[in-house]
C-alpha atoms as a PDB file:
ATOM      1  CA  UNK A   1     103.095  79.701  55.217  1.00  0.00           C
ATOM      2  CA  UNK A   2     106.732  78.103  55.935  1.00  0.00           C
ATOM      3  CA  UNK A   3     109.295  80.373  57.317  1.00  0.00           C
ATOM      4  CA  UNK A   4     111.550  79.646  54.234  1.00  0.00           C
ATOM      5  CA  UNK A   5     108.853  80.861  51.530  1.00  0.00           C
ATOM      6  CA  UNK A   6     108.134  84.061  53.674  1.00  0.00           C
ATOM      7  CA  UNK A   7     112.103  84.751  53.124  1.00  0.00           C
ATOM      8  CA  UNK A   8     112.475  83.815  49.718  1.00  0.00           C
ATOM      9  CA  UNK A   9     109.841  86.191  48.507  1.00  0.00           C
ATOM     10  CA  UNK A  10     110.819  89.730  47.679  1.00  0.00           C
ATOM     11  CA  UNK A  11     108.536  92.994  48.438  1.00  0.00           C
ATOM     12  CA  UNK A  12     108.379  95.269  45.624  1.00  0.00           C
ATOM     13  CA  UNK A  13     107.923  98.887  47.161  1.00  0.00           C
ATOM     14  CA  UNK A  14     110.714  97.536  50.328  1.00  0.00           C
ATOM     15  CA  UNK A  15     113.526  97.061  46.823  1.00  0.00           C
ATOM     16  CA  UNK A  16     111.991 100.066  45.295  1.00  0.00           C
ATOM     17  CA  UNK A  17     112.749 102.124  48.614  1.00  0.00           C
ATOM     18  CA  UNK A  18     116.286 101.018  49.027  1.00  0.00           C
ATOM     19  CA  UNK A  19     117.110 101.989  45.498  1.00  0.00           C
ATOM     20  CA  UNK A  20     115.816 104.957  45.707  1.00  0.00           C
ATOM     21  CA  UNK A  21     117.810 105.617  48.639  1.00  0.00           C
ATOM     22  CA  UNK A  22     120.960 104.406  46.639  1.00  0.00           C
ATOM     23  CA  UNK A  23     120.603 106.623  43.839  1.00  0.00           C
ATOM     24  CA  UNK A  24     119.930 109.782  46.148  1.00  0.00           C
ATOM     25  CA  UNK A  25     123.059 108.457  48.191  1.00  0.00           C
ATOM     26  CA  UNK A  26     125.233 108.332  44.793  1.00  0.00           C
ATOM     27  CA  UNK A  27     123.943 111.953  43.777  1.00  0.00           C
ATOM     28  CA  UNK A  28     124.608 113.258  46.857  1.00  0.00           C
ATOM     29  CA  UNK A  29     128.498 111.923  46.904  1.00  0.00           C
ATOM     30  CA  UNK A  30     128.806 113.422  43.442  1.00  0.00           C
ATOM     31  CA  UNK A  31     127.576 116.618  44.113  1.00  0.00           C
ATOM     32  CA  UNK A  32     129.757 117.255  47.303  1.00  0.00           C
ATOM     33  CA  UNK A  33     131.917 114.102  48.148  1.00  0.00           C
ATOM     34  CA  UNK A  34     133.244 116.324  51.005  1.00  0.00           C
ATOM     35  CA  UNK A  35     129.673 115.221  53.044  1.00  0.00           C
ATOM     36  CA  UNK A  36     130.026 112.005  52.928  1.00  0.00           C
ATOM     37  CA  UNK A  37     134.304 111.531  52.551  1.00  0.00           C
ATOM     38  CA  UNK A  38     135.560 114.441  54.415  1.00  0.00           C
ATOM     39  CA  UNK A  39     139.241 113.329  53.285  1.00  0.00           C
ATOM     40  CA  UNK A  40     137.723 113.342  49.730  1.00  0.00           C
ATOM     41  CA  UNK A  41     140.635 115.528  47.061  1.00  0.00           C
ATOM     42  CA  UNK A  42     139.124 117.804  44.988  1.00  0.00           C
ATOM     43  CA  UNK A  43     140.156 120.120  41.995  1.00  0.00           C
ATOM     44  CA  UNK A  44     139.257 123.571  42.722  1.00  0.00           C
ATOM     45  CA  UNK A  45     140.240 127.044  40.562  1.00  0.00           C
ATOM     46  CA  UNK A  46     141.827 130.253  42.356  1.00  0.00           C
ATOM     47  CA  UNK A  47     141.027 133.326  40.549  1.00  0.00           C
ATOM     48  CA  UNK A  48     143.247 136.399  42.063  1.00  0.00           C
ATOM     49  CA  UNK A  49     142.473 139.512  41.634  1.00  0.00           C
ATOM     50  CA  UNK A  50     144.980 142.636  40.571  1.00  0.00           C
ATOM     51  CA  UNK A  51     147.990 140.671  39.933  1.00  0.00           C
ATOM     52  CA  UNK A  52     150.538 141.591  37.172  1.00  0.00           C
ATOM     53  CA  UNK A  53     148.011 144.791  36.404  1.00  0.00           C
ATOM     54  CA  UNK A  54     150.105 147.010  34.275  1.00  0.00           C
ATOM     55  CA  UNK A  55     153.239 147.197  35.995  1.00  0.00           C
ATOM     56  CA  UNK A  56     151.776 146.511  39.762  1.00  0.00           C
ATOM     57  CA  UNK A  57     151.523 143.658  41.993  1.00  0.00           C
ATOM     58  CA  UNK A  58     154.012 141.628  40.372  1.00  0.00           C
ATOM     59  CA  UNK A  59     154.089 137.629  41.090  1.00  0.00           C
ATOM     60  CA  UNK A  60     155.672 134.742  39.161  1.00  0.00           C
ATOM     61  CA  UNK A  61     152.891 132.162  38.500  1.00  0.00           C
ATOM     62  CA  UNK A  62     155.898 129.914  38.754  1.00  0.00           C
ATOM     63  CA  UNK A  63     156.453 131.292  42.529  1.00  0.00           C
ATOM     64  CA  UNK A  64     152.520 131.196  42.878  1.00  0.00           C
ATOM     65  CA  UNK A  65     152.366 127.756  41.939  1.00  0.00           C
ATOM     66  CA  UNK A  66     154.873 126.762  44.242  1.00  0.00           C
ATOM     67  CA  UNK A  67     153.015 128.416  47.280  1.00  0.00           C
ATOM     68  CA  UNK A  68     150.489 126.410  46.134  1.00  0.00           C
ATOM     69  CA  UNK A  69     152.292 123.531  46.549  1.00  0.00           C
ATOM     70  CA  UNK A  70     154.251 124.290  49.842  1.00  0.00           C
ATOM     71  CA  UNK A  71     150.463 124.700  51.176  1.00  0.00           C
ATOM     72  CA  UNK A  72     149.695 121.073  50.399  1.00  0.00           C
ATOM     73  CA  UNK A  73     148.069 121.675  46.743  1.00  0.00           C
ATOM     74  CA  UNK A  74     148.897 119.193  43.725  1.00  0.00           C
ATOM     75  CA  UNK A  75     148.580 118.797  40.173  1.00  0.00           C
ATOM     76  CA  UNK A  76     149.129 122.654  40.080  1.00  0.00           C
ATOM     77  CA  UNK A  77     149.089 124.234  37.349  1.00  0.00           C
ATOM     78  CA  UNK A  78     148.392 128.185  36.471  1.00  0.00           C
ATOM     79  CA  UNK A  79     146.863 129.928  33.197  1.00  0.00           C
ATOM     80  CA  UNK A  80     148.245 133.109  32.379  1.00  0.00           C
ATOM     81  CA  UNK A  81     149.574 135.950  34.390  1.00  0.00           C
ATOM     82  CA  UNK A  82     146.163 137.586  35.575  1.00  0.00           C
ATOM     83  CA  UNK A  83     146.636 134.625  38.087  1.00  0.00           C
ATOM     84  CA  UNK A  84     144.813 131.403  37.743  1.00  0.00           C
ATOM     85  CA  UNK A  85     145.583 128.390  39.446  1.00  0.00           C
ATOM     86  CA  UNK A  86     143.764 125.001  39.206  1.00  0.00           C
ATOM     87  CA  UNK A  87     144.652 122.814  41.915  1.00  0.00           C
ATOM     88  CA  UNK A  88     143.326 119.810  43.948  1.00  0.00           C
ATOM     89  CA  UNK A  89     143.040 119.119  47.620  1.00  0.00           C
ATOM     90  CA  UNK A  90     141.754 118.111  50.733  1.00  0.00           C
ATOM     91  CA  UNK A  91     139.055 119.470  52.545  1.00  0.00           C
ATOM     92  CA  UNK A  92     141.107 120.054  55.496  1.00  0.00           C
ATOM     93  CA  UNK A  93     143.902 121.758  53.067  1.00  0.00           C
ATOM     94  CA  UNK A  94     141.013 123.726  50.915  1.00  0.00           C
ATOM     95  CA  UNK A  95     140.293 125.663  54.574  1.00  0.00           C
ATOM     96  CA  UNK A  96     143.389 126.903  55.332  1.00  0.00           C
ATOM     97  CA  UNK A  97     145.451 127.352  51.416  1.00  0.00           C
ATOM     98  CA  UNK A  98     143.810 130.967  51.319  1.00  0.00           C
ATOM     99  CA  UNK A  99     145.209 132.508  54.205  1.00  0.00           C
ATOM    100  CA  UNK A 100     148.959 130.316  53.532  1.00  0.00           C
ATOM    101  CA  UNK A 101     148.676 132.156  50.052  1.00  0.00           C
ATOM    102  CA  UNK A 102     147.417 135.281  51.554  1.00  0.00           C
ATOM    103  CA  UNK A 103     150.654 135.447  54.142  1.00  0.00           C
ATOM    104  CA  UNK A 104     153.314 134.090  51.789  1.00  0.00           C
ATOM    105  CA  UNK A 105     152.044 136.726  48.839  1.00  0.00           C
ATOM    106  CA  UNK A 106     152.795 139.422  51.418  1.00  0.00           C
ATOM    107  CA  UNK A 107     156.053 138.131  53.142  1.00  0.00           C
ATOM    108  CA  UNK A 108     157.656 137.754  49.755  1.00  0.00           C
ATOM    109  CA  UNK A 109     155.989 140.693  47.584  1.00  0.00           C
ATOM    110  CA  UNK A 110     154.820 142.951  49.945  1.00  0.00           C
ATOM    111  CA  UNK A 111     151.022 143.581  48.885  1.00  0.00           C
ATOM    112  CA  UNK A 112     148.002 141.531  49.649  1.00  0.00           C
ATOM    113  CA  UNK A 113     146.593 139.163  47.702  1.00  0.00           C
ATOM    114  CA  UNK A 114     142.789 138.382  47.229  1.00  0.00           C
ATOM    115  CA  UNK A 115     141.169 135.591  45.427  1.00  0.00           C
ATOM    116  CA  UNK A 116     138.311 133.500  45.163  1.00  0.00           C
ATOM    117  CA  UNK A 117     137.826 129.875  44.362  1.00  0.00           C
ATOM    118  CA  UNK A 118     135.534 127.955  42.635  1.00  0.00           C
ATOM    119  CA  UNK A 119     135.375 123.637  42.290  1.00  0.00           C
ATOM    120  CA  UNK A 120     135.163 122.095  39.418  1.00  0.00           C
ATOM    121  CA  UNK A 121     131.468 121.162  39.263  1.00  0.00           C
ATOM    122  CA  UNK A 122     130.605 125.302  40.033  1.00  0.00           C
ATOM    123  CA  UNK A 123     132.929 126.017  37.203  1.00  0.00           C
ATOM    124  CA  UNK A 124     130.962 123.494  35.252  1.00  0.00           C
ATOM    125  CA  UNK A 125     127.628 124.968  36.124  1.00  0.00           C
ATOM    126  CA  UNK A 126     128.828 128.612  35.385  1.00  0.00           C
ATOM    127  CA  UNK A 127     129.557 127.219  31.506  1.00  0.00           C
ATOM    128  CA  UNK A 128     125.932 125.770  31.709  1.00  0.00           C
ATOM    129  CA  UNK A 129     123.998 128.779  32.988  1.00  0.00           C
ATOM    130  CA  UNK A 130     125.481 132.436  31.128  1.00  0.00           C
ATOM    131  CA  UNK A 131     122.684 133.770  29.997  1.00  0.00           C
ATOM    132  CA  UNK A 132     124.183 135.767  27.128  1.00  0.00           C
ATOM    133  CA  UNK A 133     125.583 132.465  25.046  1.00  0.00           C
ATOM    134  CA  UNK A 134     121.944 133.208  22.811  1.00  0.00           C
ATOM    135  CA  UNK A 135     123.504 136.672  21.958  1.00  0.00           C
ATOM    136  CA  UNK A 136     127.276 135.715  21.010  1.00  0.00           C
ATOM    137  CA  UNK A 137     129.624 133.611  22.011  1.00  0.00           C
ATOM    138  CA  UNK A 138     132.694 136.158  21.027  1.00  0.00           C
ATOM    139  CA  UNK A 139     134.623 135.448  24.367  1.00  0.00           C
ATOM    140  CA  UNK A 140     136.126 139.034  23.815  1.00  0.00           C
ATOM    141  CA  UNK A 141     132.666 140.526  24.161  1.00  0.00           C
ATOM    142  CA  UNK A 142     131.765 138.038  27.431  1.00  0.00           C
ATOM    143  CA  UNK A 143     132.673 137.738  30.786  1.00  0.00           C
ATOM    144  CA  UNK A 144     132.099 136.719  34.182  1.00  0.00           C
ATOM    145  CA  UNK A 145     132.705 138.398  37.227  1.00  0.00           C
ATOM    146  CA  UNK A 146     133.022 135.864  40.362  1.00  0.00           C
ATOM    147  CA  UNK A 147     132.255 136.605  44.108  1.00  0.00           C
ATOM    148  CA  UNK A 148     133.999 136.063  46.916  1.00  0.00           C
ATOM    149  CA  UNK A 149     130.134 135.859  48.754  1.00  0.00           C
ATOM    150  CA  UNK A 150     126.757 135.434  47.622  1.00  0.00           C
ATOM    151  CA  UNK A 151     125.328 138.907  47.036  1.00  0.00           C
ATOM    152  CA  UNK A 152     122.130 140.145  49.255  1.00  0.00           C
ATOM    153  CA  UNK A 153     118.580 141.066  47.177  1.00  0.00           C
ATOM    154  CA  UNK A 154     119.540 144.894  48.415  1.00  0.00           C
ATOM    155  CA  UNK A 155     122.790 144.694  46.620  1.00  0.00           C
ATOM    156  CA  UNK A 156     120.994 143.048  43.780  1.00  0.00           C
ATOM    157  CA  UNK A 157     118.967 145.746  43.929  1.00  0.00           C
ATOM    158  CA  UNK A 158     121.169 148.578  43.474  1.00  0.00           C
ATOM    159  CA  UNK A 159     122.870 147.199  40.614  1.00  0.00           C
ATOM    160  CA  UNK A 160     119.749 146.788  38.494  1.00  0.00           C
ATOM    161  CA  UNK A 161     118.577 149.698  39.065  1.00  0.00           C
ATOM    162  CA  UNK A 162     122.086 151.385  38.350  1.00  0.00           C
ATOM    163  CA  UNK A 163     124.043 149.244  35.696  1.00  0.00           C
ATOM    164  CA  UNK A 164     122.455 150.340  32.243  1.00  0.00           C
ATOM    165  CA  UNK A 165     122.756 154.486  33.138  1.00  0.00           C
ATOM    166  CA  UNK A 166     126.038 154.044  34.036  1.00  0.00           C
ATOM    167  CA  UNK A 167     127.482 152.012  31.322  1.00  0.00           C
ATOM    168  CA  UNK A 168     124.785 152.231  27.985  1.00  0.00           C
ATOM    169  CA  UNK A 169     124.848 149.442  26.094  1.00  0.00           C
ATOM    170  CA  UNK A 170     126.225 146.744  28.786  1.00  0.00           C
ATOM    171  CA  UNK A 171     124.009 144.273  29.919  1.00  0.00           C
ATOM    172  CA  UNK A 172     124.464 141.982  33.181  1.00  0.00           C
ATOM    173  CA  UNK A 173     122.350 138.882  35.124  1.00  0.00           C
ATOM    174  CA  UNK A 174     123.284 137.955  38.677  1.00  0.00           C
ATOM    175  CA  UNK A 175     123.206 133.966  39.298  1.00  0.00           C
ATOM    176  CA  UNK A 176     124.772 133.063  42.882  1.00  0.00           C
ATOM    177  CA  UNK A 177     128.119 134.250  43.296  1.00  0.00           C
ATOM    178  CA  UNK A 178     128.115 135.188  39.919  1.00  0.00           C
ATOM    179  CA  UNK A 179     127.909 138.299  37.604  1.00  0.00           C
ATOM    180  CA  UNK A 180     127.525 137.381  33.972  1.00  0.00           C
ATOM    181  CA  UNK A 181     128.240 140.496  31.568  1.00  0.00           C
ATOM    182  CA  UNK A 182     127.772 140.757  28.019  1.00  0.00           C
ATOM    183  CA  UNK A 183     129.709 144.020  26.815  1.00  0.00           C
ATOM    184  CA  UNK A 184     129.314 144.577  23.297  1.00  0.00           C
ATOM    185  CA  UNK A 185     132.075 147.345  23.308  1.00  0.00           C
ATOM    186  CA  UNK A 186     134.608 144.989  25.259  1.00  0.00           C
ATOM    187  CA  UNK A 187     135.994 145.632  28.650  1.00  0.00           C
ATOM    188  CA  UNK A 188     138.039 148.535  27.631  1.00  0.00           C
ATOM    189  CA  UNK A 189     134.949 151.059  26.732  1.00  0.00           C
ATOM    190  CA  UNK A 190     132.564 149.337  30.489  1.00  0.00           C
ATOM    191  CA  UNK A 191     132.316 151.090  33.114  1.00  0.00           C
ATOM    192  CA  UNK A 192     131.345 148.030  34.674  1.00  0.00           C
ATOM    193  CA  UNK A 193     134.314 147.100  36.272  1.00  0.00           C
ATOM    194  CA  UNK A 194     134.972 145.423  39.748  1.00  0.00           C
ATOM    195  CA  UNK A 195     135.003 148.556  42.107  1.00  0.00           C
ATOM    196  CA  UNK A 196     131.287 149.040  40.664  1.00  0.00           C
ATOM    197  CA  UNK A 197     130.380 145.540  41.665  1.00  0.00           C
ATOM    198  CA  UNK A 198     132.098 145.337  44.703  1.00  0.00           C
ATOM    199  CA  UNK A 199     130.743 148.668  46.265  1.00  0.00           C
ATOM    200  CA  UNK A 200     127.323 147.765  45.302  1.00  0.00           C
ATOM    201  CA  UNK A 201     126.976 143.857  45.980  1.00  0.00           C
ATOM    202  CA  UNK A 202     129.306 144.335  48.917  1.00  0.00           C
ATOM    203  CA  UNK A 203     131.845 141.637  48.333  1.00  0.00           C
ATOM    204  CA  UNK A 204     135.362 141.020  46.325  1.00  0.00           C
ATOM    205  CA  UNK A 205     134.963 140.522  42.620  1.00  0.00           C
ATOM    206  CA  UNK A 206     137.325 139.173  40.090  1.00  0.00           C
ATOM    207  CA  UNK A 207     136.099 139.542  36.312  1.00  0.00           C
ATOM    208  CA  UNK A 208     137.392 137.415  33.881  1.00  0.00           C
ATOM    209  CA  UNK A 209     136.492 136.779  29.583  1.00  0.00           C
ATOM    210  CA  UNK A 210     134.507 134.052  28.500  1.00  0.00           C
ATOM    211  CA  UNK A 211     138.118 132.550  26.618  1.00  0.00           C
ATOM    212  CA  UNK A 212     139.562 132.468  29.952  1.00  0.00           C
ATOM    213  CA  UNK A 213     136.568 130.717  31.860  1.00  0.00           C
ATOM    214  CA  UNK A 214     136.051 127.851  29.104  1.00  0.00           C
ATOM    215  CA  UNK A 215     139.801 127.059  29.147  1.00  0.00           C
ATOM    216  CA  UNK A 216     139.920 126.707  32.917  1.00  0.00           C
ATOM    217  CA  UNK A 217     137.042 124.576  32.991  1.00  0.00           C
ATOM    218  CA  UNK A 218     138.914 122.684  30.122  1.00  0.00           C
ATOM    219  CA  UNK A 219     141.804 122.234  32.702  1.00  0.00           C
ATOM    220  CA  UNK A 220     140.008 121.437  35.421  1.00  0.00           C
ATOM    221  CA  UNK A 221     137.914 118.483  33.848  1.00  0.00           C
ATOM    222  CA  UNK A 222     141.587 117.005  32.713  1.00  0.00           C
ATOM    223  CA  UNK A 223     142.984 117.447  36.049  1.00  0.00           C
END
């Protein structure tokens, strides 16, 4: 067989192979374009916790935002005072904007300020995955308490075995780094609150309604 008809015929599985490898490639730069483009800007959420809390911890989301900024953020924009803040930025920027945030909150206000983040395809798989959505979707009655770390099985644990004596008629489901509660009485009449979750699971929690979680998803899929 001639050398040119060897080249100018085309192995099936070889083509299937490479393709294969192109669509696991483009998944994979989807998913977390920070492995493969470490340079790569991305839209992320802060979610603060005990800001503006009757009276305490005052802070200007137009003074937050502007931290924000001064810490390399843009396209920030914030979502009412409990302190949300979608932003986007680079990886190098998303490892150090929490303790820039951390020390400005304190130099200018004088208490310290804890948050956790989320990107916008976690926020997009926290829409996808509460649990409760078959029961209501009354975002009053809804809400979702994120993590600052994933939770151990022991902490699990005790909060399964503890939740429904301590607050009758609440129900919750842990997924990841996050705590999905359906509270038919609202917020108000739970004793499920953060200092529950947080001695228990061991980590910093930051609760917010179902309202709240939908609109910053909204925000963060325009940004």
């Amino acid at each position: 067989m001639l050398k040119s008809e060897l080249a100018g015929r085309r192995c099936p599985l070889c083509h299937a192979v490479l393709r294969a490898m192109l669509q696991g490639l483009l998944l994979l730069l989807l998913a977390n374009p920070h492995c493969l483009l470490p340079n790569a800007w991305m839209t992320y959420v802060a979610l603060l916790r005990g800001i503006n809390l009757l009276g305490y911890n005052r802070l200007p989301m137009k003074d937050l935002a502007a931290m924000f900024t001064a810490g390399g953020c843009t396209g920030v924009k914030t979502y009412i005072a409990s302190g949300n803040v979608v932003f986007s930025c680079s990886a190098a920027v998303k490892k150090t904007i929490a303790r820039h945030i951390e020390a400005e909150v304190q130099r200018g206000y004088g208490f310290k300020c804890i948050f956790t983040t989320r990107s916008r395809e976690e926020m997009e798989a926290v829409l996808r995955a509460n649990p409760f959505l078959k029961k209501t979707d009354d975002g009053a009655r809804l809400h979702v308490a994120f993590l600052a770390d994933a939770p151990t099985p022991e902490g699990i644990a005790a909060v399964n075995a503890t939740f429904r004596e301590r607050s009758p008629g609440d129900d919750l489901k842990i997924l990841g780094r996050e705590v999905y509660l359906h509270l038919p009485n609202g917020m108000a009449g739970s004793k499920l609150r953060n200092d529950y979750l947080d001695s228990r699971l061991k980590t910093m929690s930051t609760t917010r309604n179902w309202n709240t979680v939908k609109k910053l998803a909204e925000m963060m899929a325009q940004a």
